[in-house]
C-alpha atoms as a PDB file:
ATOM      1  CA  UNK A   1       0.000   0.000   0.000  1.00  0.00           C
ATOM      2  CA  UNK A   2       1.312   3.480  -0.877  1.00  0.00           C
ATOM      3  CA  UNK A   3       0.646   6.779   0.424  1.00  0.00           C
ATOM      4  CA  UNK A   4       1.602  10.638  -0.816  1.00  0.00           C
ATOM      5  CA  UNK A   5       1.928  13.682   0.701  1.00  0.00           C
ATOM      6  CA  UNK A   6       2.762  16.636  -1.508  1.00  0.00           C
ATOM      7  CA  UNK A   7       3.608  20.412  -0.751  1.00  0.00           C
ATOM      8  CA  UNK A   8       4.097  22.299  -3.766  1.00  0.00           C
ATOM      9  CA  UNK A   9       5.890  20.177  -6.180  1.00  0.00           C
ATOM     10  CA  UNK A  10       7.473  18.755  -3.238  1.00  0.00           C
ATOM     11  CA  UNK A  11       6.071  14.580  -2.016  1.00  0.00           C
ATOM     12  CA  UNK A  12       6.937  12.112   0.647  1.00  0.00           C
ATOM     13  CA  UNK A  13       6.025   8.597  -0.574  1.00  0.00           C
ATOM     14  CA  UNK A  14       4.616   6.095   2.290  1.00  0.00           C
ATOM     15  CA  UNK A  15       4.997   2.100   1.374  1.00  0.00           C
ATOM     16  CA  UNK A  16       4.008  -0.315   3.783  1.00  0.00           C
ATOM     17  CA  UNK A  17       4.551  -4.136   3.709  1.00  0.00           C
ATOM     18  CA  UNK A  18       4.276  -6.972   5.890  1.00  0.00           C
ATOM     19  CA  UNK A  19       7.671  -8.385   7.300  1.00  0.00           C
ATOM     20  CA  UNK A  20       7.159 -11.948   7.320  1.00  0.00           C
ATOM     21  CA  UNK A  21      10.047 -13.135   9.334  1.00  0.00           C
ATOM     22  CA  UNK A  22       9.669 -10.642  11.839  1.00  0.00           C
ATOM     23  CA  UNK A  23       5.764 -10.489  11.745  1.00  0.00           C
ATOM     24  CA  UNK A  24       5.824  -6.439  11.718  1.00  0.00           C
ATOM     25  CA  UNK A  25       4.174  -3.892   9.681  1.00  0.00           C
ATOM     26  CA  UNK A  26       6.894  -2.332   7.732  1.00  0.00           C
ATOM     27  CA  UNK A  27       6.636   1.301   6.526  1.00  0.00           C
ATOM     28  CA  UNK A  28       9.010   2.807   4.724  1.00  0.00           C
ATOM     29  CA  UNK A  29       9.222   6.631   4.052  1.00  0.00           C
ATOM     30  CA  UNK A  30      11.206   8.363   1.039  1.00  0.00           C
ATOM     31  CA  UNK A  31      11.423  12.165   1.456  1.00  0.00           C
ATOM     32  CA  UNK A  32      11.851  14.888  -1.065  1.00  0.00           C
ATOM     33  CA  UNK A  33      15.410  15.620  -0.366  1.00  0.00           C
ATOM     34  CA  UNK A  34      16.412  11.790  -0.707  1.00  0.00           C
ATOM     35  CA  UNK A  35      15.898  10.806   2.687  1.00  0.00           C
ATOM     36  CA  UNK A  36      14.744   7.250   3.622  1.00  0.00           C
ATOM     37  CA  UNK A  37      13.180   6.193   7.420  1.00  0.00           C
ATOM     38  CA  UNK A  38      11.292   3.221   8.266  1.00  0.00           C
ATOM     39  CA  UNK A  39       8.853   2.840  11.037  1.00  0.00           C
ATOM     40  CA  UNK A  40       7.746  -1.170  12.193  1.00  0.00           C
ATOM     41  CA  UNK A  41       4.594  -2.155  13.935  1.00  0.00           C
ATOM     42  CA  UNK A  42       3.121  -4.646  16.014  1.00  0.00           C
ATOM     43  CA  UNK A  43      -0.703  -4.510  14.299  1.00  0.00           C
ATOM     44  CA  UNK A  44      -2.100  -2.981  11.544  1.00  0.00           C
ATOM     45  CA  UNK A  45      -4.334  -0.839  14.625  1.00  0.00           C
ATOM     46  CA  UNK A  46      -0.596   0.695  15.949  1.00  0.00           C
ATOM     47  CA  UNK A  47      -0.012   1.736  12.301  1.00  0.00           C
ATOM     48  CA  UNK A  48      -3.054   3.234  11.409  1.00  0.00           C
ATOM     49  CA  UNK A  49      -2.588   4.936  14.950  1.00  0.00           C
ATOM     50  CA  UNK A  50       1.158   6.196  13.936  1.00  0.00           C
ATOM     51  CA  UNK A  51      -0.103   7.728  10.598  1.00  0.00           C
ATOM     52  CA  UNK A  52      -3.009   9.400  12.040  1.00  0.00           C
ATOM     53  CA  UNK A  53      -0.085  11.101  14.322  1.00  0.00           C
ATOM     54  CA  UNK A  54       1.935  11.844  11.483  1.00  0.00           C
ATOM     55  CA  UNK A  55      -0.417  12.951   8.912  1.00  0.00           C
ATOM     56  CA  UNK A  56      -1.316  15.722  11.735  1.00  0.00           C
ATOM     57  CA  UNK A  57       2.184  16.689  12.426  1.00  0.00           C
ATOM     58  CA  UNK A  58       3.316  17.556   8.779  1.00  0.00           C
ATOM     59  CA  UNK A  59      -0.004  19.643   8.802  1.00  0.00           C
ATOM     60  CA  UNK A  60       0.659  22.525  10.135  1.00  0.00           C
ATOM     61  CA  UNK A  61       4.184  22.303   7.303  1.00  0.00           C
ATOM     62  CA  UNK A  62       1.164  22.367   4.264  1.00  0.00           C
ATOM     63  CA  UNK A  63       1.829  18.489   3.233  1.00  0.00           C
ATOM     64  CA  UNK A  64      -1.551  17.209   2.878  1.00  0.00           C
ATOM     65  CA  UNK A  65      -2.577  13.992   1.418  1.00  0.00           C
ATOM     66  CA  UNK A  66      -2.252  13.944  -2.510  1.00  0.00           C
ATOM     67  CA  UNK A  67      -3.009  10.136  -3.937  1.00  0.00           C
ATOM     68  CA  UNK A  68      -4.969   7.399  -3.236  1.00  0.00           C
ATOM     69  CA  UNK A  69      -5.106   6.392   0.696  1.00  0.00           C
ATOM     70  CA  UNK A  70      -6.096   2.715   0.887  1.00  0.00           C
ATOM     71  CA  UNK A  71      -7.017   1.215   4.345  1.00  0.00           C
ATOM     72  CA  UNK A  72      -8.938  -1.143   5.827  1.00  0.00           C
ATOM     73  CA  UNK A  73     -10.875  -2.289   2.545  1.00  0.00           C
ATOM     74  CA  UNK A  74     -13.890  -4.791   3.679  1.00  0.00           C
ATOM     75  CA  UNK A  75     -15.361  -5.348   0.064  1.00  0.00           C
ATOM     76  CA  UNK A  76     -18.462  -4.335   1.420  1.00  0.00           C
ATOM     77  CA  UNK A  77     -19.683  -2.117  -1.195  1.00  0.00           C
ATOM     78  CA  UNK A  78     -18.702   1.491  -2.575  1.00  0.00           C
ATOM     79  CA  UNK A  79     -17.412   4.050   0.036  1.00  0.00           C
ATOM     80  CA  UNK A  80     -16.009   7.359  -1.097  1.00  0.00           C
ATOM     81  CA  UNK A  81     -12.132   7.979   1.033  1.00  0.00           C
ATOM     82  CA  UNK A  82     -11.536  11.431   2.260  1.00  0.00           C
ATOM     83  CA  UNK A  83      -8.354  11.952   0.363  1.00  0.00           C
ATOM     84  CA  UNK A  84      -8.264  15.338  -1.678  1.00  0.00           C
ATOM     85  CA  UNK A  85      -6.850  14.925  -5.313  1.00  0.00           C
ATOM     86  CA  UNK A  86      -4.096  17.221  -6.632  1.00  0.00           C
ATOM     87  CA  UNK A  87      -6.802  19.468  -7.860  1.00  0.00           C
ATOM     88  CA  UNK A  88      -8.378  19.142  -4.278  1.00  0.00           C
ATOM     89  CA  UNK A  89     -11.998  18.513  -6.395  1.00  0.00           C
ATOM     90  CA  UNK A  90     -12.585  14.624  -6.203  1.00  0.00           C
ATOM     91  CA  UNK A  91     -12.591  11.840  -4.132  1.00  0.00           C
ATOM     92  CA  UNK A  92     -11.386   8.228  -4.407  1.00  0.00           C
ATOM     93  CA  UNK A  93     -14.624   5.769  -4.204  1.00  0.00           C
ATOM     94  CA  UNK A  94     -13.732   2.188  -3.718  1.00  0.00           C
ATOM     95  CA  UNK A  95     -16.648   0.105  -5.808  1.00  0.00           C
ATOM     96  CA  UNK A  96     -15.843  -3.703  -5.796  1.00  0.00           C
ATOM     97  CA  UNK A  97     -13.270  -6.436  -4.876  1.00  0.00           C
ATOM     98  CA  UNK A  98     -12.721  -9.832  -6.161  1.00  0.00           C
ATOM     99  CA  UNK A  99     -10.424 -13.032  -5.283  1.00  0.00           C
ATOM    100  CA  UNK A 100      -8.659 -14.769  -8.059  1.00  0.00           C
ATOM    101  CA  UNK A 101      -6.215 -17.731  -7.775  1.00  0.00           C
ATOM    102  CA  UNK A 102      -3.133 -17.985  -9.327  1.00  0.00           C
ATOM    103  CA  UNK A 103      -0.549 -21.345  -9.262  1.00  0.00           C
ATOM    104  CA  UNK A 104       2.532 -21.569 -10.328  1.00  0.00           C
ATOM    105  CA  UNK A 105       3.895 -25.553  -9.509  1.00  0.00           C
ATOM    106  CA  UNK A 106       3.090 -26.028  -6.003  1.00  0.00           C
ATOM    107  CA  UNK A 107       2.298 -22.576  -4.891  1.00  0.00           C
ATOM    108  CA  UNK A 108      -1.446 -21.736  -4.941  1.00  0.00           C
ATOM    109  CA  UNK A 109      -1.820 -17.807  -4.129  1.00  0.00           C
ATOM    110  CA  UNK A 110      -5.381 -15.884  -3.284  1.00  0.00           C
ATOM    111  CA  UNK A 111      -4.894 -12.735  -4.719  1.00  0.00           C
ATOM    112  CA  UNK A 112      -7.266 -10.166  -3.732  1.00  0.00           C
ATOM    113  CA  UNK A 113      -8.077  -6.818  -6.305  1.00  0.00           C
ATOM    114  CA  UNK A 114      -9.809  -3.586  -5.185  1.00  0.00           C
ATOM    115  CA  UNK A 115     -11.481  -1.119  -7.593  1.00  0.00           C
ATOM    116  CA  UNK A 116     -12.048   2.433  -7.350  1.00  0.00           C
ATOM    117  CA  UNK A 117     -12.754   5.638  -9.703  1.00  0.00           C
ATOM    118  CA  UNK A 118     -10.398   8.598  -9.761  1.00  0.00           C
ATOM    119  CA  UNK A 119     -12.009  10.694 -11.907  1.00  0.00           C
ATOM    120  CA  UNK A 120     -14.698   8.884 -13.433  1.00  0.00           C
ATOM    121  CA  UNK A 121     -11.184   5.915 -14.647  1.00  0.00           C
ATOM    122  CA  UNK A 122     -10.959   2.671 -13.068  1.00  0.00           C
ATOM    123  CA  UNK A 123      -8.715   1.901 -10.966  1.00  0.00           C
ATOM    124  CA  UNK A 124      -7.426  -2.167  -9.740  1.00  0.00           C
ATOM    125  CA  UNK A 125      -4.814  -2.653  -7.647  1.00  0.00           C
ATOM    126  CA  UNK A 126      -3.736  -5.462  -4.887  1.00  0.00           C
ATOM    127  CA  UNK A 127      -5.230  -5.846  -1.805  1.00  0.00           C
ATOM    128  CA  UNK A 128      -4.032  -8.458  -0.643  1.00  0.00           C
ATOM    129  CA  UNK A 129      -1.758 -11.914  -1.561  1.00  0.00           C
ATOM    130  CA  UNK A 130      -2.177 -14.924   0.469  1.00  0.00           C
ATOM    131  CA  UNK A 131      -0.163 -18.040  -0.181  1.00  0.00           C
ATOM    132  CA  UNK A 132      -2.733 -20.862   0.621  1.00  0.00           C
ATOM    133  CA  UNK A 133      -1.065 -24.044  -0.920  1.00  0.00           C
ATOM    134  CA  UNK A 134       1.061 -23.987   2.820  1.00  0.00           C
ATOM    135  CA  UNK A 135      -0.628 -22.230   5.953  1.00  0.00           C
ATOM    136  CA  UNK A 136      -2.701 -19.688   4.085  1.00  0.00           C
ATOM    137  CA  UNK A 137      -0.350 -16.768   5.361  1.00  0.00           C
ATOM    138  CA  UNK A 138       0.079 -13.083   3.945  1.00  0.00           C
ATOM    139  CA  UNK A 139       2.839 -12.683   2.217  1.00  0.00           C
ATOM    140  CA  UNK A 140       4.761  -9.829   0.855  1.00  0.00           C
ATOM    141  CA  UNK A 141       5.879  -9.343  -2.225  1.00  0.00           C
ATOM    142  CA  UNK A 142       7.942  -6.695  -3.224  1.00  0.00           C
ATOM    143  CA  UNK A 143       6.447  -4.373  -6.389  1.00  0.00           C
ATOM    144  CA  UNK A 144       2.914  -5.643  -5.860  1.00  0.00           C
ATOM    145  CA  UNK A 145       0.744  -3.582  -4.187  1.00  0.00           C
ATOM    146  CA  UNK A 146       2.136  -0.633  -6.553  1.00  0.00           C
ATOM    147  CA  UNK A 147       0.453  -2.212  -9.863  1.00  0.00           C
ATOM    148  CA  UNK A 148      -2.728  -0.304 -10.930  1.00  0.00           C
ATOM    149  CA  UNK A 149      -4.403  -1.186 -14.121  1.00  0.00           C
ATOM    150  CA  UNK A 150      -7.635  -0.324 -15.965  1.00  0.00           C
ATOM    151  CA  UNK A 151      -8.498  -3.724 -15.677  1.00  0.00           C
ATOM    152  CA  UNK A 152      -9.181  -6.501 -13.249  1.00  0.00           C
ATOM    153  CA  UNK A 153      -7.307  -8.686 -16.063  1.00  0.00           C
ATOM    154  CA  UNK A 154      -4.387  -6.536 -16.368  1.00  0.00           C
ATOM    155  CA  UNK A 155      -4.022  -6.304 -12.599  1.00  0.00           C
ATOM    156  CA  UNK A 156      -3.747  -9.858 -12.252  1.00  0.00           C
ATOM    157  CA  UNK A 157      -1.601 -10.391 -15.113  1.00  0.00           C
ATOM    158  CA  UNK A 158       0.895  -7.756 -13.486  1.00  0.00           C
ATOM    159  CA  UNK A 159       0.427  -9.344 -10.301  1.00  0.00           C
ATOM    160  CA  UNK A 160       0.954 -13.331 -11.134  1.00  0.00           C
ATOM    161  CA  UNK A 161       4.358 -11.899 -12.760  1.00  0.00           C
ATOM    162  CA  UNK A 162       5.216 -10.109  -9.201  1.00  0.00           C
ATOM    163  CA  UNK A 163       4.498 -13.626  -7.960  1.00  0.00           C
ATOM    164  CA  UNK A 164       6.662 -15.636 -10.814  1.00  0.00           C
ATOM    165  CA  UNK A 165       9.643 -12.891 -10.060  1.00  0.00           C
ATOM    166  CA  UNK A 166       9.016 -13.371  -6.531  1.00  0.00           C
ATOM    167  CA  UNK A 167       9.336 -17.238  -6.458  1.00  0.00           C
ATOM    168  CA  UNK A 168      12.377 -17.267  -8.443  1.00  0.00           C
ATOM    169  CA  UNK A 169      14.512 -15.089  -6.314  1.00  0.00           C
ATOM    170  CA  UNK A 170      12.875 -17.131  -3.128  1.00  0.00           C
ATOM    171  CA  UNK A 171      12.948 -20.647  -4.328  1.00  0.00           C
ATOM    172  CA  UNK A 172      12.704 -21.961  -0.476  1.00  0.00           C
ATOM    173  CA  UNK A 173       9.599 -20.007  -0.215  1.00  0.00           C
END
């Protein structure tokens, strides 16, 4: 999941992933000048916790919230998200999920796809990827949750070669 802050032509980019080994919420935060800083958490409730902390401290600085801000997706039906666009004239609204599988060999993978509309343009991107040929646990795989397509077939596409890169370079996994 990604979120931006932007002040003038200025952003701070917000990635979060799940550290498997050390079963943490990983969020890792690249700053206009070049700067890098990663915060872990316990839950996903200590991180949305942290970022409602942050997004008020770089307030009162004018960085405000400039992209999609994904959290705590249910799939239970459209829900506009109080994120201001660029223009500051539009919402995000989240319309639909879906669950497709994907295997490659042994590996079967849920892979879970959100929709929205920015500005009247669909929008799919990852959710969620759960490995469930094993013990049906989250994993993370680098690159995926920043693929957005028109399309719930494009997204998957994009995502099942995330998956296929991932595998390779983790053949124990």
């Amino acid at each position: 999941m990604q979120w931006l802050f932007s002040r003038d032509h200025e952003q701070i980019r917000l990635t979060r992933w799940y550290d498997q080994r050390r079963f943490e919420y990983v969020v890792d935060i690249a700053y206009p000048d070049g700067g890098r800083e990663s915060q872990r958490f316990a839950s996903d409730a200590d991180f949305e916790r942290w970022l409602a902390g942050w997004d008020h401290q770089l307030a009162p600085d004018r960085w405000s919230r400039s992209g999609p801000f994904f959290s705590n997706l249910d799939g239970s039906g459209p829900h506009a998200l109080a994120t201001p666009l660029d223009d500051g004239s539009a919402t995000l609204l989240i319309s639909a999920s879906t669950r497709r599988t994907y295997r490659n060999g042994l590996h079967i993978f849920d892979v879970t796809l959100s929709s929205a509309v920015l500005r009247d343009q669909p929008l799919w991107t990852i959710a969620l990827v759960t490995e469930t040929s094993r013990t049906s646990k989250r994993v993370s795989i680098p690159g995926i949750h920043a693929i957005a397509s028109a399309s719930p077939d494009a997204t998957f596409a994009r995502a099942c070669d995330c998956i296929d890169k991932w595998l390779l370079a983790n053949p124990r996994a």
